[in-house]
C-alpha atoms as a PDB file:
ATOM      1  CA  UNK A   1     140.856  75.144 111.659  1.00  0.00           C
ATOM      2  CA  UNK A   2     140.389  76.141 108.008  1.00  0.00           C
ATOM      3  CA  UNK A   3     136.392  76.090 108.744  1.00  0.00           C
ATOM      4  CA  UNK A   4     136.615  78.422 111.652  1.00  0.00           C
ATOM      5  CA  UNK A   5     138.195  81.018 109.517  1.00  0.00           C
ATOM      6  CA  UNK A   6     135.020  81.492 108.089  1.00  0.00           C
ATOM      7  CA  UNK A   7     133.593  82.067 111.083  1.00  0.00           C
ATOM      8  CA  UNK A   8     135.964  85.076 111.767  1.00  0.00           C
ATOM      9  CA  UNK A   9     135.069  88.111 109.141  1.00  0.00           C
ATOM     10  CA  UNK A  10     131.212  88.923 109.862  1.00  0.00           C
ATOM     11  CA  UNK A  11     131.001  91.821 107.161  1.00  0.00           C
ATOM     12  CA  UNK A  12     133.015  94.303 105.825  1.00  0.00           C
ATOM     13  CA  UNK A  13     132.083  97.804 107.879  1.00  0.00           C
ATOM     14  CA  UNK A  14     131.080 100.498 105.743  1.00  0.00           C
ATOM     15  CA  UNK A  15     131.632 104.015 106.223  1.00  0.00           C
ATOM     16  CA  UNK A  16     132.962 107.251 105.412  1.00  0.00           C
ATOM     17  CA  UNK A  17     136.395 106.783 107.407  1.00  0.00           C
ATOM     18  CA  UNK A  18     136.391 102.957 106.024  1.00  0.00           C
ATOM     19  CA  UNK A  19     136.221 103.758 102.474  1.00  0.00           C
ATOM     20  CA  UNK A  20     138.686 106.627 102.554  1.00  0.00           C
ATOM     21  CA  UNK A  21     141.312 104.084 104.531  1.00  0.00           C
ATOM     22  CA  UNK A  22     140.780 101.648 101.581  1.00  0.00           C
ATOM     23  CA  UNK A  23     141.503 104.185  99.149  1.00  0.00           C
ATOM     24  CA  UNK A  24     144.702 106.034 100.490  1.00  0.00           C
ATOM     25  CA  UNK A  25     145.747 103.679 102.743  1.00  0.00           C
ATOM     26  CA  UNK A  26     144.753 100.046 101.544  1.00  0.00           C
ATOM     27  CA  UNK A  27     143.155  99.753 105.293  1.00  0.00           C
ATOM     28  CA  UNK A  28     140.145  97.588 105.206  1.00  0.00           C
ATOM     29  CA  UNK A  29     137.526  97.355 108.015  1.00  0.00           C
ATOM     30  CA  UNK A  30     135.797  94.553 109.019  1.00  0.00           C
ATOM     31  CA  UNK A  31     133.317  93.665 112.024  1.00  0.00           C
ATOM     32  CA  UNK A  32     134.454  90.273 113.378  1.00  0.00           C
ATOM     33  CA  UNK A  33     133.625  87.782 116.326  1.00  0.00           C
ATOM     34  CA  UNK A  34     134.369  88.737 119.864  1.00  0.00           C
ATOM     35  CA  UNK A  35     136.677  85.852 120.319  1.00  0.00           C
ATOM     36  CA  UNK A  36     138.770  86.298 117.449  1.00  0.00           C
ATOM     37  CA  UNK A  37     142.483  87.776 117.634  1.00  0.00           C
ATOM     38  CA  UNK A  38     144.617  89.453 115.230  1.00  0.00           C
ATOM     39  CA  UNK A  39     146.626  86.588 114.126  1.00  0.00           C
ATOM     40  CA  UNK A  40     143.280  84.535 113.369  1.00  0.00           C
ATOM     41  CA  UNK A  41     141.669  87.824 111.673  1.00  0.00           C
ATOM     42  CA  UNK A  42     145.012  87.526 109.548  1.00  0.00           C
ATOM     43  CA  UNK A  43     144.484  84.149 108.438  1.00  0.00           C
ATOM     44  CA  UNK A  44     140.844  84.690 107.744  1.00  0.00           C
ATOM     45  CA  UNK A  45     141.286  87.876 105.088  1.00  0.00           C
ATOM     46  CA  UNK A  46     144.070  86.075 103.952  1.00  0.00           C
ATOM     47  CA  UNK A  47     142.232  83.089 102.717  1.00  0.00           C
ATOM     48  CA  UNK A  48     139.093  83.981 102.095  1.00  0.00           C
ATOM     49  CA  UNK A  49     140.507  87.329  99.440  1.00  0.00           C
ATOM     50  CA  UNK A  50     143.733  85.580  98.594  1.00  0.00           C
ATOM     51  CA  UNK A  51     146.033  88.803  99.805  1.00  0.00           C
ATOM     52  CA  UNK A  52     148.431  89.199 101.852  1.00  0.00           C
ATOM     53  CA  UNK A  53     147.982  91.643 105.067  1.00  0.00           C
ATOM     54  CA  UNK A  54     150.985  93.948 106.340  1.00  0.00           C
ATOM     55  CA  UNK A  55     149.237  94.144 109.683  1.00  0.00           C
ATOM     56  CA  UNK A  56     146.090  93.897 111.722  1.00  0.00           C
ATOM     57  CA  UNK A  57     144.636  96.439 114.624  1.00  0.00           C
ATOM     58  CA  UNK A  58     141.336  95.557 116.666  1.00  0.00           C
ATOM     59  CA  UNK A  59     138.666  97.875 118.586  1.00  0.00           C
ATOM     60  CA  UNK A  60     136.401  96.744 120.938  1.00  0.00           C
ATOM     61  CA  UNK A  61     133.319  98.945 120.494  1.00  0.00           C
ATOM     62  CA  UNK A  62     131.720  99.344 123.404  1.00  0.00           C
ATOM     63  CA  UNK A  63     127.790  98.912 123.814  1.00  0.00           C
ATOM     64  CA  UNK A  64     125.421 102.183 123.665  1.00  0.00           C
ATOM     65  CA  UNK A  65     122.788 103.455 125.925  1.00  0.00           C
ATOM     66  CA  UNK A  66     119.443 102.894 123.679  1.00  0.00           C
ATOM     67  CA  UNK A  67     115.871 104.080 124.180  1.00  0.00           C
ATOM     68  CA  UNK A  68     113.327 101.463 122.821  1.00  0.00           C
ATOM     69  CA  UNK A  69     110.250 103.233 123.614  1.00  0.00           C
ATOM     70  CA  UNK A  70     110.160 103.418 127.884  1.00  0.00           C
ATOM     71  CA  UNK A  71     112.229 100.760 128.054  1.00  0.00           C
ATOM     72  CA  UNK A  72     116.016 101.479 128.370  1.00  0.00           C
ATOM     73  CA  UNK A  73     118.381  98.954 126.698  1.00  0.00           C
ATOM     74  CA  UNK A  74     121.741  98.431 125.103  1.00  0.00           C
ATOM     75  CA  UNK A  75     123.194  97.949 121.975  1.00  0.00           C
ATOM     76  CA  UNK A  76     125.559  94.642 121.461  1.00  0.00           C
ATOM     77  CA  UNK A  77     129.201  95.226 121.769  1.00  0.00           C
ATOM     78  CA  UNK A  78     131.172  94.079 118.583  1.00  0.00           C
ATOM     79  CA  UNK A  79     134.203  93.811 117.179  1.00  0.00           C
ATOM     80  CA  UNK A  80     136.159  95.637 114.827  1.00  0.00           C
ATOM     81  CA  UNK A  81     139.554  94.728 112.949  1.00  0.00           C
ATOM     82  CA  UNK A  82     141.684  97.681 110.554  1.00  0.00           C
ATOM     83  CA  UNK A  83     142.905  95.285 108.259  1.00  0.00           C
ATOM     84  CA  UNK A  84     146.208  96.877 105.959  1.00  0.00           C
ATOM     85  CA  UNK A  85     147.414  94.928 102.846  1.00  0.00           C
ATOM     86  CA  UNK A  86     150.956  94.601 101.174  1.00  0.00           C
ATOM     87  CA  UNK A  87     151.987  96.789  98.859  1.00  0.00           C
ATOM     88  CA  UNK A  88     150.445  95.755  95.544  1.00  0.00           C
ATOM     89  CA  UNK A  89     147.205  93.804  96.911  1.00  0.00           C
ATOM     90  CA  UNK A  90     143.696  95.143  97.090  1.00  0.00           C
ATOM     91  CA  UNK A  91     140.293  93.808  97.941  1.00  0.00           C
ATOM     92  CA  UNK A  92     137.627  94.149  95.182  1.00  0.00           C
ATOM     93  CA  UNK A  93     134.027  93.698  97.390  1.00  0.00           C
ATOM     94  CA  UNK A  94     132.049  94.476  94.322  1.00  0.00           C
ATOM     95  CA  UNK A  95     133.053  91.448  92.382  1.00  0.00           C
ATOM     96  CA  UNK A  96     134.205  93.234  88.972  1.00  0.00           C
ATOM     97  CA  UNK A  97     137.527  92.837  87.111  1.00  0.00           C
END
């Protein structure tokens, strides 16, 4: 089990609306495997950053329409999990105290 945990998280997602959740809200967002579920997405950020997480919510993004020259084609659908800490944790992705 404990090596398919690693398997969950496939990168932090980075955006405007991420980074503003992990500063006011201590929301973190993730992109993580299709199969995964909230109580495995849990385990995973709970591990792997040593926290503890209040709560998890998941989106299924949904594939978009893509031009690739004539051809017509789709992005891959993904995963994303809005992961919120207890009060008192935080996750430091740039690695200095």
């Amino acid at each position: 089990m404990r090596e398919e945990l690693f398997t969950i998280l496939r990168s932090p997602h980075v955006s405007e609306k991420a980074t503003r959740l992990a500063d006011k809200h201590r929301q973190f967002v993730f992109e993580v495997a299709l199969p995964s579920n909230k109580e495995t997405i849990k385990q995973a950020v709970e591990m792997l950053f040593e926290v503890k997480v209040a709560h998890v919510r998941v989106v299924n993004v949904k594939p978009k329409q893509k031009r690739f020259g004539t051809m017509m084609g789709q992005r891959k659908k993904w995963k994303k999990a809005y992961v919120t800490l207890q009060e008192g944790h935080d996750i430091n992705f740039a690695g200095n105290q």
